[in-house]
Protein backbone atom coordinates (compact mmCIF):
# COMPACT_ATOMS: atom_id res chain seq x y z
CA UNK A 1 217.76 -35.88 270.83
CA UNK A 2 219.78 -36.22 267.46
CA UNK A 3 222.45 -38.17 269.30
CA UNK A 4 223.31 -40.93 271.74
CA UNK A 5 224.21 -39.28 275.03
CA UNK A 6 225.71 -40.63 278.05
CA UNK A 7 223.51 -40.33 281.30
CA UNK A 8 224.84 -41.73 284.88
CA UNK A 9 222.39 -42.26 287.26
CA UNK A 10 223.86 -42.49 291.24
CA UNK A 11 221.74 -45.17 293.64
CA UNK A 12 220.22 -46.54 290.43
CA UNK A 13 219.54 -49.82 291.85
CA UNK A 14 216.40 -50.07 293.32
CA UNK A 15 213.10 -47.38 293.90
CA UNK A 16 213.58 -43.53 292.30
CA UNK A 17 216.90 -44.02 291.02
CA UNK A 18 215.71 -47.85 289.06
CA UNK A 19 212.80 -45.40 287.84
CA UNK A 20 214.46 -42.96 286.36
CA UNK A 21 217.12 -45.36 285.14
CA UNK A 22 214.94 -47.22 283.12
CA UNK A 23 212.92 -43.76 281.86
CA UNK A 24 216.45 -42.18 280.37
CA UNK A 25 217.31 -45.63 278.95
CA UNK A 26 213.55 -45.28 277.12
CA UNK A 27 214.17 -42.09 276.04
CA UNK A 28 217.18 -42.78 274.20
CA UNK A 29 220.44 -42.17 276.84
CA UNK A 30 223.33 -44.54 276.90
CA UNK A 31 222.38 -45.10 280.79
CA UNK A 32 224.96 -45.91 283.29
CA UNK A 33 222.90 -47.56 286.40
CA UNK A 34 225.36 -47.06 289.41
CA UNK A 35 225.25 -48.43 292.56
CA UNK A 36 226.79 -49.51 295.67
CA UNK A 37 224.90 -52.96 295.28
CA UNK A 38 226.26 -54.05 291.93
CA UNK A 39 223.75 -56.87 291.56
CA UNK A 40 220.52 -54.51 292.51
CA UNK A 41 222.38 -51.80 289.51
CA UNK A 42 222.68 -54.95 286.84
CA UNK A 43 219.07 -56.81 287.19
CA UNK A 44 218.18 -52.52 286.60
CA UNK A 45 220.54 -52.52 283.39
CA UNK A 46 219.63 -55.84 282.30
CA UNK A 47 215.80 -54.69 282.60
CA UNK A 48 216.44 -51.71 279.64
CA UNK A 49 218.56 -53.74 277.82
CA UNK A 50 215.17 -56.49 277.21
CA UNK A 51 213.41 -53.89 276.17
CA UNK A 52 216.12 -52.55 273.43
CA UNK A 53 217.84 -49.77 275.33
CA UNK A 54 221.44 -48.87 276.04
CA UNK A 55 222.21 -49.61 279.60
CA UNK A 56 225.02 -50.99 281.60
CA UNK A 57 225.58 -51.78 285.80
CA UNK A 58 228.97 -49.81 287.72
CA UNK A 59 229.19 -50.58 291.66
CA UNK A 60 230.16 -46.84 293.07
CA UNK A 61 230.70 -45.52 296.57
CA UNK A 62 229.11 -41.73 295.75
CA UNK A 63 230.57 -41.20 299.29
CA UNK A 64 234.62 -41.61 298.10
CA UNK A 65 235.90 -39.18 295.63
CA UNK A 66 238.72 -42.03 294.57
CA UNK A 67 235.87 -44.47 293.46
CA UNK A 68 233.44 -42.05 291.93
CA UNK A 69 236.68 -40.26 289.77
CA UNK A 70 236.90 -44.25 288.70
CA UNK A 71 233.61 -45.45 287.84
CA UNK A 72 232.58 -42.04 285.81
CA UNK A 73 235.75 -42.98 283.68
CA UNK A 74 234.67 -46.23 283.51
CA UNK A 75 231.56 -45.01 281.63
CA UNK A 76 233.29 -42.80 279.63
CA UNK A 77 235.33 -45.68 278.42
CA UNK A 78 232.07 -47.78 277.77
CA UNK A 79 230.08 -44.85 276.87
CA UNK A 80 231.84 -41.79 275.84
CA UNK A 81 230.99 -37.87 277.80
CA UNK A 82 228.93 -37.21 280.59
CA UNK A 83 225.91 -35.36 279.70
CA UNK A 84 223.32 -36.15 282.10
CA UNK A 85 223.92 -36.74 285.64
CA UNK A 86 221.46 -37.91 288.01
CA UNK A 87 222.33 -37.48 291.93
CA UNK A 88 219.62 -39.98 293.38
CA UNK A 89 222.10 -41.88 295.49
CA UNK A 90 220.80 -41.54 299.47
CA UNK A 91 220.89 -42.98 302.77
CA UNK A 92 218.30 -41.96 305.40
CA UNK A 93 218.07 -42.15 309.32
CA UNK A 94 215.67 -41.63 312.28
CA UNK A 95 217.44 -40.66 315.39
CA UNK A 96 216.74 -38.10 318.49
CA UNK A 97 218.92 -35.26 318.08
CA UNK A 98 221.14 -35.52 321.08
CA UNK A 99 222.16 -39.48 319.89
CA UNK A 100 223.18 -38.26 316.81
CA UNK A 101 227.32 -39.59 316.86
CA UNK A 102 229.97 -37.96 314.77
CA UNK A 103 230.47 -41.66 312.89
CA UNK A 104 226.11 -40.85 311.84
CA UNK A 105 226.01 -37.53 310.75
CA UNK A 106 229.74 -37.63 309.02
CA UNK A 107 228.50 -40.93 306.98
CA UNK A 108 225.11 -39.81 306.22
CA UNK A 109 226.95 -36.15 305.43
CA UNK A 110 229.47 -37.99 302.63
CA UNK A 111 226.77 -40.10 300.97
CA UNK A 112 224.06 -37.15 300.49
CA UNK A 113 225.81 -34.20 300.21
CA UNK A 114 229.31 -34.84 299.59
CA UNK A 115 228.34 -37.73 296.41
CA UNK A 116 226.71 -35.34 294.53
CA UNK A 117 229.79 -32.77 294.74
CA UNK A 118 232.36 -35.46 294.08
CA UNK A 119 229.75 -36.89 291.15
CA UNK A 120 229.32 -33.38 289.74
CA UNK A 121 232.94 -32.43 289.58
CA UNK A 122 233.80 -35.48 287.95
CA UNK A 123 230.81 -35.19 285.55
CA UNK A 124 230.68 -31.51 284.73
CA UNK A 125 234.42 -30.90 282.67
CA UNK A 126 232.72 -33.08 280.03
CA UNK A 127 229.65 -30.81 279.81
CA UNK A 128 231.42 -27.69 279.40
CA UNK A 129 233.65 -29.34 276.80
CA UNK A 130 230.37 -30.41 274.96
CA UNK A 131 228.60 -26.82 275.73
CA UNK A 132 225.46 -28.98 277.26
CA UNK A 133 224.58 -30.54 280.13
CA UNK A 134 221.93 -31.67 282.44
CA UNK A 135 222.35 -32.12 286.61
CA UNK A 136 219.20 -33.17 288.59
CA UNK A 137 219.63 -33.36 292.37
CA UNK A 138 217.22 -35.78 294.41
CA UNK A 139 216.61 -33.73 297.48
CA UNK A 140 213.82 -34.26 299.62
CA UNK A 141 210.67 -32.23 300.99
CA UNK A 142 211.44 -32.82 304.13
CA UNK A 143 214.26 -29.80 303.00
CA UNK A 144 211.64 -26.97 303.60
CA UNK A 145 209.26 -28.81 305.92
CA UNK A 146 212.04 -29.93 308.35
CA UNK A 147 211.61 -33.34 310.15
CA UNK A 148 211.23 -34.57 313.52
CA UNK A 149 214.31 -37.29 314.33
CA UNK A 150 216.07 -36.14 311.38
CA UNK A 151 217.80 -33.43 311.71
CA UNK A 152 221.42 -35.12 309.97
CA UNK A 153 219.15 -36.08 307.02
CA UNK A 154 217.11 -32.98 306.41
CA UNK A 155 220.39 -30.70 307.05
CA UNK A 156 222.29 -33.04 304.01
CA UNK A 157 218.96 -32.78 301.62
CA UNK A 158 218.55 -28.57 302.35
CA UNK A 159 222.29 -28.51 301.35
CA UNK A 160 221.51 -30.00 298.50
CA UNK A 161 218.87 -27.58 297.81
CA UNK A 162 221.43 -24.75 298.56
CA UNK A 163 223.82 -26.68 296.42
CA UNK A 164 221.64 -26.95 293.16
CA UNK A 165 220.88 -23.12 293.76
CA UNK A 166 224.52 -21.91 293.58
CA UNK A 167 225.82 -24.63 290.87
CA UNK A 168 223.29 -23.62 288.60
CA UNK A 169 224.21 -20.12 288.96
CA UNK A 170 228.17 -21.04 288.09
CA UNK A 171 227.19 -23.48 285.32
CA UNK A 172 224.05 -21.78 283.22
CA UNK A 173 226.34 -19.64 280.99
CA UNK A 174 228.20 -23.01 280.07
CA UNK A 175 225.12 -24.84 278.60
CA UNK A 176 224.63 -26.79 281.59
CA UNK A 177 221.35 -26.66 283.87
CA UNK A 178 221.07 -27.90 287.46
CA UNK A 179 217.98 -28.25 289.12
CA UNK A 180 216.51 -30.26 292.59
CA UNK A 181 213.53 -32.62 292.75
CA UNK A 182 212.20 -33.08 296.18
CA UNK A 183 209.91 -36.05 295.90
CA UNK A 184 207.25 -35.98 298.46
CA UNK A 185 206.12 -39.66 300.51
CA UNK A 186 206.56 -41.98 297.67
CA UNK A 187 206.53 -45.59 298.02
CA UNK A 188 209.67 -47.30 297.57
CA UNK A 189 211.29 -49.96 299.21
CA UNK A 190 213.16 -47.85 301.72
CA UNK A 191 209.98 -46.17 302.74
CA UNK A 192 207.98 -49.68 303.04
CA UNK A 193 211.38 -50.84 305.53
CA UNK A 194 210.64 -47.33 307.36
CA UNK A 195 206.90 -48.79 308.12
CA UNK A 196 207.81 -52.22 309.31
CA UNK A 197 210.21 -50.51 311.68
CA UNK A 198 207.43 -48.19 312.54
CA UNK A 199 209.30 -45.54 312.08
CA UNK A 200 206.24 -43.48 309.44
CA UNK A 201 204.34 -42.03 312.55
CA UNK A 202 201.80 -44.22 311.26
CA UNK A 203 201.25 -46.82 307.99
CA UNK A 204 202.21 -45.80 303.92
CA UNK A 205 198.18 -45.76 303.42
CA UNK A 206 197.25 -43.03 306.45
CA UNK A 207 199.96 -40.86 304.74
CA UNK A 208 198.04 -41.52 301.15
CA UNK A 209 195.50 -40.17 302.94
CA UNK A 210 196.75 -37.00 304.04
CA UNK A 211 198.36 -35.93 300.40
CA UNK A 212 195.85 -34.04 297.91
CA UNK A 213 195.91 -36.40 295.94
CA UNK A 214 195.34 -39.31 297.89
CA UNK A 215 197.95 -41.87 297.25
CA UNK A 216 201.46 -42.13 297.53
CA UNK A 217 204.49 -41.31 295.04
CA UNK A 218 205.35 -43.77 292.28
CA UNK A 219 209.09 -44.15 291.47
CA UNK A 220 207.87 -43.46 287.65
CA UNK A 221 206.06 -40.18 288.82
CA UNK A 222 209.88 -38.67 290.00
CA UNK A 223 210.98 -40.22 286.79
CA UNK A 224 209.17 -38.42 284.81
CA UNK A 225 209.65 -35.21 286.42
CA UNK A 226 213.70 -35.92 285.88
CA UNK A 227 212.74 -36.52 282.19
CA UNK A 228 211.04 -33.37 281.59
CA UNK A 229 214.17 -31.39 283.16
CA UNK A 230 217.03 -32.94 281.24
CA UNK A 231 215.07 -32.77 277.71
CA UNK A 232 215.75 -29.98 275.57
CA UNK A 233 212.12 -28.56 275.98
CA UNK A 234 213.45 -27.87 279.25
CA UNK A 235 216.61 -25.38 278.82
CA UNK A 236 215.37 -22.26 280.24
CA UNK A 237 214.71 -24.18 283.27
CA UNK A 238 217.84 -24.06 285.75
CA UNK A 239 218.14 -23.45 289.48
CA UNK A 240 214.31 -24.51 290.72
CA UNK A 241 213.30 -26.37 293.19
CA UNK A 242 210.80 -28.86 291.08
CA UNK A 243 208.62 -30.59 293.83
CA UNK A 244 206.54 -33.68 293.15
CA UNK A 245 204.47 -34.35 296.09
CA UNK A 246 201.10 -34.93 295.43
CA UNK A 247 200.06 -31.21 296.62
CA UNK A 248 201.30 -32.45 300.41
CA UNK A 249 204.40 -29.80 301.03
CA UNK A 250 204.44 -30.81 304.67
């Protein structure tokens, strides 16, 4: 990279979205950490900074178009273009399918599937204006498998999929690639809530178990994977479903 370039990272407070945060602040990004919890997004941006990188904190709510258009010109004021934007930010949910209320599936709808789309077409007009650009998607591979007691989740995270599919499609001839990650069981603090509430169909170390590999995702392990896809080695890569999973698809 022979210049500073902006890259906003969505839910990049705390597990994947912290990882990756800090990796694109590493490799040289001007990193925007956003996040609903502005103080979990600064202790994130004040982490790169001790180590010498550019990196500063913006609260967002991916899930209202009026605050997303606002923050993403807040980091162009601080920052300068978009380049690189990361669409981590999530919510998740366990719930029989026939309790599911309109209130559930609309809010878990607008923060997974509807924040990337407001994120990306706030993001994008300054990629085509630079002729480069970078989207990665944070799906899920629960997206192929499907996933008992979540059907509003899985539907939001195979939209995504379907979503990164079609924008690539639109966006390639511009500069601009798109691709998904669907991280496999990887150990985050969500994940460890999930197991107190015994909601895992058993503990984080019986599903470590079960993968090829035998442990669990690291944050850093999807942060890599996001590095790799927004470098320049990685151009002629646009439209793919990327999964990092340990070998376990299921």
């Amino acid at each position: 990279m022979t210049e500073r370039r902006t890259a906003v990272v969505t839910g990049g407070g705390s597990g994947i979205g912290r990882a990756i945060s800090l990796r694109l602040a590493e490799d040289g990004f001007a990193t925007a950490v956003l996040d609903l919890n502005e103080e979990a997004a600064k202790n994130v941006a004040e982490e790169a900074r001790q180590k010498g990188h550019e990196a500063t904190a913006f609260k967002v709510d991916v899930s209202d178009r009026a605050s997303v258009n606002a923050t993403l010109d807040q980091v162009r004021s601080t920052y300068g273009p978009i380049l690189v934007l990361v669409n981590n930010a999530g919510i998740t949910g366990f719930k029989e399918f026939l309790k599911i209320t309109d209130p559930v599936w609309d809010r878990i709808v607008a923060v997974n599937l509807s924040g990337p789309f407001y994120c990306s077409q706030a993001a994008v007009p300054d990629m085509i204006e630079a002729g480069w650009g970078r989207i990665v998607n944070i799906s899920s591979s629960s997206a192929q498998s499907g996933q008992q007691y979540m059907t509003h989740y899985v539907s939001t995270k195979a939209g995504l999929v379907g979503f990164t599919k079609s924008l690539a499609l639109e966006l390639g001839p511009k500069g601009i690639t798109v691709n998904t990650i669907p991280p496999g069981f990887v150990d985050t603090p969500m994940l460890r809530a999930s197991e107190e509430r015994g909601l895992l169909g058993g503990t984080v170390d019986h599903h470590a178990d079960l993968t090829p590999v035998r442990r669990p995702g690291r944050p850093e392990d999807i942060a890599n994977a996001a590095s790799f896809l927004i470098s320049e080695e990685a151009g002629y890569i646009t439209g793919q479903v990327i999964g990092v999973n340990g070998g376990r698809n299921t």
